[in-house]
PDB file of N, CA and C in Angstrom:
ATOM      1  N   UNK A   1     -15.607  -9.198 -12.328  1.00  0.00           N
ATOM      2  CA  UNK A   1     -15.521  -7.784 -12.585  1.00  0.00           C
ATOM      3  C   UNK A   1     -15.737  -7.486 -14.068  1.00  0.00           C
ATOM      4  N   UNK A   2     -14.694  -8.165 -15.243  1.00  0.00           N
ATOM      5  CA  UNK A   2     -15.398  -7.947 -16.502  1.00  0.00           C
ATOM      6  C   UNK A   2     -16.846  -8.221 -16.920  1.00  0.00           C
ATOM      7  N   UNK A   3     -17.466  -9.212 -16.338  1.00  0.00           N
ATOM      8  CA  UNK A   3     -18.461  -8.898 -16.868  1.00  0.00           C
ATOM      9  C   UNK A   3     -19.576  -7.994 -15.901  1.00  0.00           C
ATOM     10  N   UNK A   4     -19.160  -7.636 -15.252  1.00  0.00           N
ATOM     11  CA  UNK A   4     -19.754  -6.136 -14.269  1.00  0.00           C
ATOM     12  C   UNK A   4     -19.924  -5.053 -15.287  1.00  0.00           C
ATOM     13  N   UNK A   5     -18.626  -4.575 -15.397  1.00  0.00           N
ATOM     14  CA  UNK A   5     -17.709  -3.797 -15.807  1.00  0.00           C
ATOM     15  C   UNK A   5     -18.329  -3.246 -18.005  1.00  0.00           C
ATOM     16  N   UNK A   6     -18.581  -4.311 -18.302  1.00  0.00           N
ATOM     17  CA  UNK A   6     -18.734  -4.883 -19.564  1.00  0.00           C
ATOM     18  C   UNK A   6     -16.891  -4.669 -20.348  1.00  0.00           C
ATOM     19  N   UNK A   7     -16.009  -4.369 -19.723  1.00  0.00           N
ATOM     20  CA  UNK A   7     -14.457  -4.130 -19.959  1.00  0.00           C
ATOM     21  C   UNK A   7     -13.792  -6.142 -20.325  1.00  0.00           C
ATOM     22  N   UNK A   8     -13.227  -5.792 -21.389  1.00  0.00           N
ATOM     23  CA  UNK A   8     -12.807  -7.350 -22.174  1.00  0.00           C
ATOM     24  C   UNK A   8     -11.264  -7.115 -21.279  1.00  0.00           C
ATOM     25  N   UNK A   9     -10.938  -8.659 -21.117  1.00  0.00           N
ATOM     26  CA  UNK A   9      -8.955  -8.803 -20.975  1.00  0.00           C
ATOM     27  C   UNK A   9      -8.625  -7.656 -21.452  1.00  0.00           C
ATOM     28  N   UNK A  10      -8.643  -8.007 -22.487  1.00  0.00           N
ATOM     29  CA  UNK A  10      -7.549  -7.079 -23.938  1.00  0.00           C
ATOM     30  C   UNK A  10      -8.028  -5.351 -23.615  1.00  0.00           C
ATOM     31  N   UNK A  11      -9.147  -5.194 -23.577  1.00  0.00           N
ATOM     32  CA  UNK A  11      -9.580  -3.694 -23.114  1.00  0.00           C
ATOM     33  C   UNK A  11      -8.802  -2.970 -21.728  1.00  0.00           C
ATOM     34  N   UNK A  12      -8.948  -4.063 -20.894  1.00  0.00           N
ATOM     35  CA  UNK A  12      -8.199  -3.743 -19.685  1.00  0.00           C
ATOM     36  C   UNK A  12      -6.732  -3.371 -19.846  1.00  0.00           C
ATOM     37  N   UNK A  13      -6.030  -4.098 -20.706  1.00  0.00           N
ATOM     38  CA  UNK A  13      -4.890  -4.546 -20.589  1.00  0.00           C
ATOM     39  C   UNK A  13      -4.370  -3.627 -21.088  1.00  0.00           C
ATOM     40  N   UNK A  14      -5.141  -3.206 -22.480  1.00  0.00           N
ATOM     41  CA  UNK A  14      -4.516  -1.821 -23.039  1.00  0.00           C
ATOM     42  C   UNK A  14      -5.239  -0.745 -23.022  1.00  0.00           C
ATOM     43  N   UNK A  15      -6.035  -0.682 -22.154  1.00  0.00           N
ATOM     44  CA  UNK A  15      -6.439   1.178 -21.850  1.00  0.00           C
ATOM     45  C   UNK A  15      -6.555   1.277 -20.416  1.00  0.00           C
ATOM     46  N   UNK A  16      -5.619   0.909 -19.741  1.00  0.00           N
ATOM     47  CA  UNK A  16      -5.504   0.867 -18.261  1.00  0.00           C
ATOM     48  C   UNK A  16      -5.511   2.154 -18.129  1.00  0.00           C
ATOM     49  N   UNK A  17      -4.884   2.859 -19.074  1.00  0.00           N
ATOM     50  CA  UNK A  17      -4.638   4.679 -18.618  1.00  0.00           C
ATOM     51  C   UNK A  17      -5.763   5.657 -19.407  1.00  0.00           C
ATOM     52  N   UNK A  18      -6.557   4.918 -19.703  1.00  0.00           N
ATOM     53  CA  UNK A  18      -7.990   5.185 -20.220  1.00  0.00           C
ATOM     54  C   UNK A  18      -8.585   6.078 -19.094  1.00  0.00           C
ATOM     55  N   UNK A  19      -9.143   7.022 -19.092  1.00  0.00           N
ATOM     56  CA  UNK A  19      -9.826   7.931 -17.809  1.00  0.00           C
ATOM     57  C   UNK A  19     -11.177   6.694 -17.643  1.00  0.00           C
ATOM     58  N   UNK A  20     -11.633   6.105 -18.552  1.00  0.00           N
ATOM     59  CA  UNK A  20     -13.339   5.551 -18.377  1.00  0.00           C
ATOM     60  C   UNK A  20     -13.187   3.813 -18.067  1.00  0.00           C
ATOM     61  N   UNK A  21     -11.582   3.613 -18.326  1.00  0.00           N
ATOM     62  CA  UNK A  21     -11.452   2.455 -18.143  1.00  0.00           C
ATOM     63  C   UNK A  21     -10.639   2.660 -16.480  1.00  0.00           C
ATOM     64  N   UNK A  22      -9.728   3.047 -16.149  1.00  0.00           N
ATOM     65  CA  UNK A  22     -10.201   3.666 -14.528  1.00  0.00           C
ATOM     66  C   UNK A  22     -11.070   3.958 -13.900  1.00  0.00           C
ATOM     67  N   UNK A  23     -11.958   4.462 -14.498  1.00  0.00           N
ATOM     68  CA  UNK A  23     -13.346   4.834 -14.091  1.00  0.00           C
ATOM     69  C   UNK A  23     -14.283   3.311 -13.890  1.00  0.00           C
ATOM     70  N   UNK A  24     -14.582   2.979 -14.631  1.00  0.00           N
ATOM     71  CA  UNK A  24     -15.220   1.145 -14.465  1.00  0.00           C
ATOM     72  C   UNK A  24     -14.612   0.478 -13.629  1.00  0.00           C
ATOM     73  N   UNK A  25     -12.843   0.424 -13.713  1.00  0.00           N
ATOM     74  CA  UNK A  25     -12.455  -0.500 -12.341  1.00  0.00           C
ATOM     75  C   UNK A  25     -12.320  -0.044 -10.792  1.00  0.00           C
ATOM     76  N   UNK A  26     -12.836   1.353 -11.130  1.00  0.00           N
ATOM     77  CA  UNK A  26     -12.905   1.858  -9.149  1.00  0.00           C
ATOM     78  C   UNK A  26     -14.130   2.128  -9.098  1.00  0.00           C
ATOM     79  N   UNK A  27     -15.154   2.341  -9.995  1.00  0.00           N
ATOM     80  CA  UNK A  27     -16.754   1.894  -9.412  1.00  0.00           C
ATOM     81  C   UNK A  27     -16.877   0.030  -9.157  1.00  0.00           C
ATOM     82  N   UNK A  28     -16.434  -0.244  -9.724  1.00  0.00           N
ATOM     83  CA  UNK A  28     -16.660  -1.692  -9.379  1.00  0.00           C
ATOM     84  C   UNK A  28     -16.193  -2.095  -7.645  1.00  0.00           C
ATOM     85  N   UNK A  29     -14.766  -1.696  -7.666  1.00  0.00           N
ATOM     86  CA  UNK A  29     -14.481  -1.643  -6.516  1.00  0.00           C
ATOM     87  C   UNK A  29     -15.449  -0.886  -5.666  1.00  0.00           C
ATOM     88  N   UNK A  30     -15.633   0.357  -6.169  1.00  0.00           N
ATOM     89  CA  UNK A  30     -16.571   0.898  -4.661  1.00  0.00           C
ATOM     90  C   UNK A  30     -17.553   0.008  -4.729  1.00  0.00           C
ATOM     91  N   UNK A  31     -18.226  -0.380  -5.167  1.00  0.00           N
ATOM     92  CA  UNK A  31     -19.469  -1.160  -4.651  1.00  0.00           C
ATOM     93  C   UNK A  31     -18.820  -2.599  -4.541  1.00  0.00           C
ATOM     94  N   UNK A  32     -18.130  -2.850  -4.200  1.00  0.00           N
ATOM     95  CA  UNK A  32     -17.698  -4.291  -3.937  1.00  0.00           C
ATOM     96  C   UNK A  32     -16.643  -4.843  -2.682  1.00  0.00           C
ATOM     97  N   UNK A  33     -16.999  -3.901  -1.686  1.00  0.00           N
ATOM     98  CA  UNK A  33     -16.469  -3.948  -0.130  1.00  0.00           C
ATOM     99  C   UNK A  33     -15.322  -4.715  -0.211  1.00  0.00           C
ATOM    100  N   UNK A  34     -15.326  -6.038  -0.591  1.00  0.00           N
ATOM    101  CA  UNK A  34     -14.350  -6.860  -0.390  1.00  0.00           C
ATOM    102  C   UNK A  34     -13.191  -6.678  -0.976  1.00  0.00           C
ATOM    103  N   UNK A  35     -13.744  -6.409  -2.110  1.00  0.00           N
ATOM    104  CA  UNK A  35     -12.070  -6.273  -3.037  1.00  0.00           C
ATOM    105  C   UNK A  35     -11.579  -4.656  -3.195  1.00  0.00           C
ATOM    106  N   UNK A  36     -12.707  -3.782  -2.914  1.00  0.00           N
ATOM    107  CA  UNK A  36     -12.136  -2.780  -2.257  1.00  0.00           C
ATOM    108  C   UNK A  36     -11.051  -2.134  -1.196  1.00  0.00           C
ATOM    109  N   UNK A  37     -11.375  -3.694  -0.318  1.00  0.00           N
ATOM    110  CA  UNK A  37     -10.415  -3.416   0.783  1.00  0.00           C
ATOM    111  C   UNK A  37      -9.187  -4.094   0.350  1.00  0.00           C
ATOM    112  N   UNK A  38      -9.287  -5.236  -0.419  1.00  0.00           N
ATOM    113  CA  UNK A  38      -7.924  -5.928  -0.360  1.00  0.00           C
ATOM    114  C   UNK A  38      -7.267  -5.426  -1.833  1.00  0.00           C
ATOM    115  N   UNK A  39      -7.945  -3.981  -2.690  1.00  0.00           N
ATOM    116  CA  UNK A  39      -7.394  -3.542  -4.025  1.00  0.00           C
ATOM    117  C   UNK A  39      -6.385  -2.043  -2.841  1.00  0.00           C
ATOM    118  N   UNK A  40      -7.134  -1.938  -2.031  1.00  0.00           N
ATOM    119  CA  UNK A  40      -6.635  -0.700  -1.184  1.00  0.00           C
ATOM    120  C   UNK A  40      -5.361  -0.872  -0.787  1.00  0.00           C
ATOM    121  N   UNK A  41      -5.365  -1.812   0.110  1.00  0.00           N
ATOM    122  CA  UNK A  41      -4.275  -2.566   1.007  1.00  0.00           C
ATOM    123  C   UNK A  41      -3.214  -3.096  -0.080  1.00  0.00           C
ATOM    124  N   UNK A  42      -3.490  -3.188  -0.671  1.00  0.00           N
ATOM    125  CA  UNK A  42      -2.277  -4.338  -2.583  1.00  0.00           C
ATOM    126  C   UNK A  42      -1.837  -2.493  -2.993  1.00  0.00           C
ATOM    127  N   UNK A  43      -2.315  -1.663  -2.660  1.00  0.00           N
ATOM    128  CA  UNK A  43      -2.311  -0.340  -3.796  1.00  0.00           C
ATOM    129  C   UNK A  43      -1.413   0.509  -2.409  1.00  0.00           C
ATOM    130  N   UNK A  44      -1.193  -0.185  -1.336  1.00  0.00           N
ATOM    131  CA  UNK A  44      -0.905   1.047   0.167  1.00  0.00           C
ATOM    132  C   UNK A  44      -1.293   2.088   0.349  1.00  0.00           C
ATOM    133  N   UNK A  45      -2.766   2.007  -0.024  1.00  0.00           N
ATOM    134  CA  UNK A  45      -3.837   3.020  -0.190  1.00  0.00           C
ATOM    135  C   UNK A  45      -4.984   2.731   1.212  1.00  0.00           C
ATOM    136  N   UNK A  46      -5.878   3.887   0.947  1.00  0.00           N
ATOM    137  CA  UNK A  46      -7.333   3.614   1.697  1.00  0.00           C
ATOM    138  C   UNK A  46      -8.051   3.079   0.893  1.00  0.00           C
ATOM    139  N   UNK A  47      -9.371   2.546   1.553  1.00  0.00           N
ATOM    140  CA  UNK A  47     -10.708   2.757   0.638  1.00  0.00           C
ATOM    141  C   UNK A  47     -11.086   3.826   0.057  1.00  0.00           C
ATOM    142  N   UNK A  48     -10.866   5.052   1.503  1.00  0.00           N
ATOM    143  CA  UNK A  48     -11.765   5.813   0.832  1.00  0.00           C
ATOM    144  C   UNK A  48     -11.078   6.518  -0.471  1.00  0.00           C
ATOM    145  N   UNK A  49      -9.685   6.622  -0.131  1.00  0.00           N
ATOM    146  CA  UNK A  49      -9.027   6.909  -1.147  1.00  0.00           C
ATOM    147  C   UNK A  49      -9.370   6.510  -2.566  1.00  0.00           C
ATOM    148  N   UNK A  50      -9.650   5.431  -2.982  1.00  0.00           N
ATOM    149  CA  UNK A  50     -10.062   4.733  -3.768  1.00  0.00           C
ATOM    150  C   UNK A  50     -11.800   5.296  -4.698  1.00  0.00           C
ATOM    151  N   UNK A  51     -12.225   5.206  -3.232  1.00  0.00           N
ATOM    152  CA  UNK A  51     -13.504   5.724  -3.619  1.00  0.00           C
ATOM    153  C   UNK A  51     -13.734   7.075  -4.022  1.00  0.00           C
ATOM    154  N   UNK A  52     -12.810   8.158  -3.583  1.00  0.00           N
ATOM    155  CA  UNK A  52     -12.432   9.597  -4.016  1.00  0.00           C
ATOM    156  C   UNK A  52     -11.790   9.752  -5.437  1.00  0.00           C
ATOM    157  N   UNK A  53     -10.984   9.036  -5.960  1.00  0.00           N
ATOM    158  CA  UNK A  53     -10.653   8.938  -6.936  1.00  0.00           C
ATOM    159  C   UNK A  53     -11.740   8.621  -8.275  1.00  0.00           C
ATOM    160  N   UNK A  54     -12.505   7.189  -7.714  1.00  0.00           N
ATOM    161  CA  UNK A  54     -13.773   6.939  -8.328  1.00  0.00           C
ATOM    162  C   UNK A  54     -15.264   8.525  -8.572  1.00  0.00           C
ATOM    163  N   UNK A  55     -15.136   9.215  -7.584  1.00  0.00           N
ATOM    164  CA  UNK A  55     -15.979  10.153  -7.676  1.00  0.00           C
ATOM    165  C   UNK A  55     -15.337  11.169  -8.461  1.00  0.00           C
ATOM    166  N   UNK A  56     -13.905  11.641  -8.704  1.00  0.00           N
ATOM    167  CA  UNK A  56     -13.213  12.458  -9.378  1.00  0.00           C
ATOM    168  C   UNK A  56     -13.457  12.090 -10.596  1.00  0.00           C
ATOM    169  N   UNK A  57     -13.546  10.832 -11.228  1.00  0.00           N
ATOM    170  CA  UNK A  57     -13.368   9.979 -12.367  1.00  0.00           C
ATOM    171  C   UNK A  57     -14.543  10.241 -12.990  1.00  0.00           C
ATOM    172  N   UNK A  58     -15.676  10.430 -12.483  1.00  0.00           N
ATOM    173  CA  UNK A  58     -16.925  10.136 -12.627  1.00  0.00           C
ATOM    174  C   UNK A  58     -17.831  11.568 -12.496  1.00  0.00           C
ATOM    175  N   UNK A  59     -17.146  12.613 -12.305  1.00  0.00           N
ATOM    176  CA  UNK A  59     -17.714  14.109 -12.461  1.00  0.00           C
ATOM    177  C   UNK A  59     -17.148  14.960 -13.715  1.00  0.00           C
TER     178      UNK A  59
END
């Protein structure tokens, strides 16, 4: 994912509440089915939920 993402450890770690650093880790997820489903299910969330959030993030 970081290097997807281009987001470092340390970037992650401290701008988790970053709007663009939320934004990079739920596009990644949307396009990445797998860990979409098992970031959903870890979060007692949906996908699509996930993916709605990602489109909010991103307008």
């Amino acid at each position: 994912m970081l290097s997807l993402t281009g987001l470092t450890p340390e970037r992650l770690r401290h701008g988790i509440e970053d709007r663009g650093v939320q934004a990079a880790v739920l596009e990644f997820l949307a396009n990445h089915e797998p860990d979409l489903v098992l970031a959903a299910d870890a979060l007692s969330t949906t996908p699509d939920a996930l993916v709605a959030a990602c489109r909010e993030l991103n307008a």
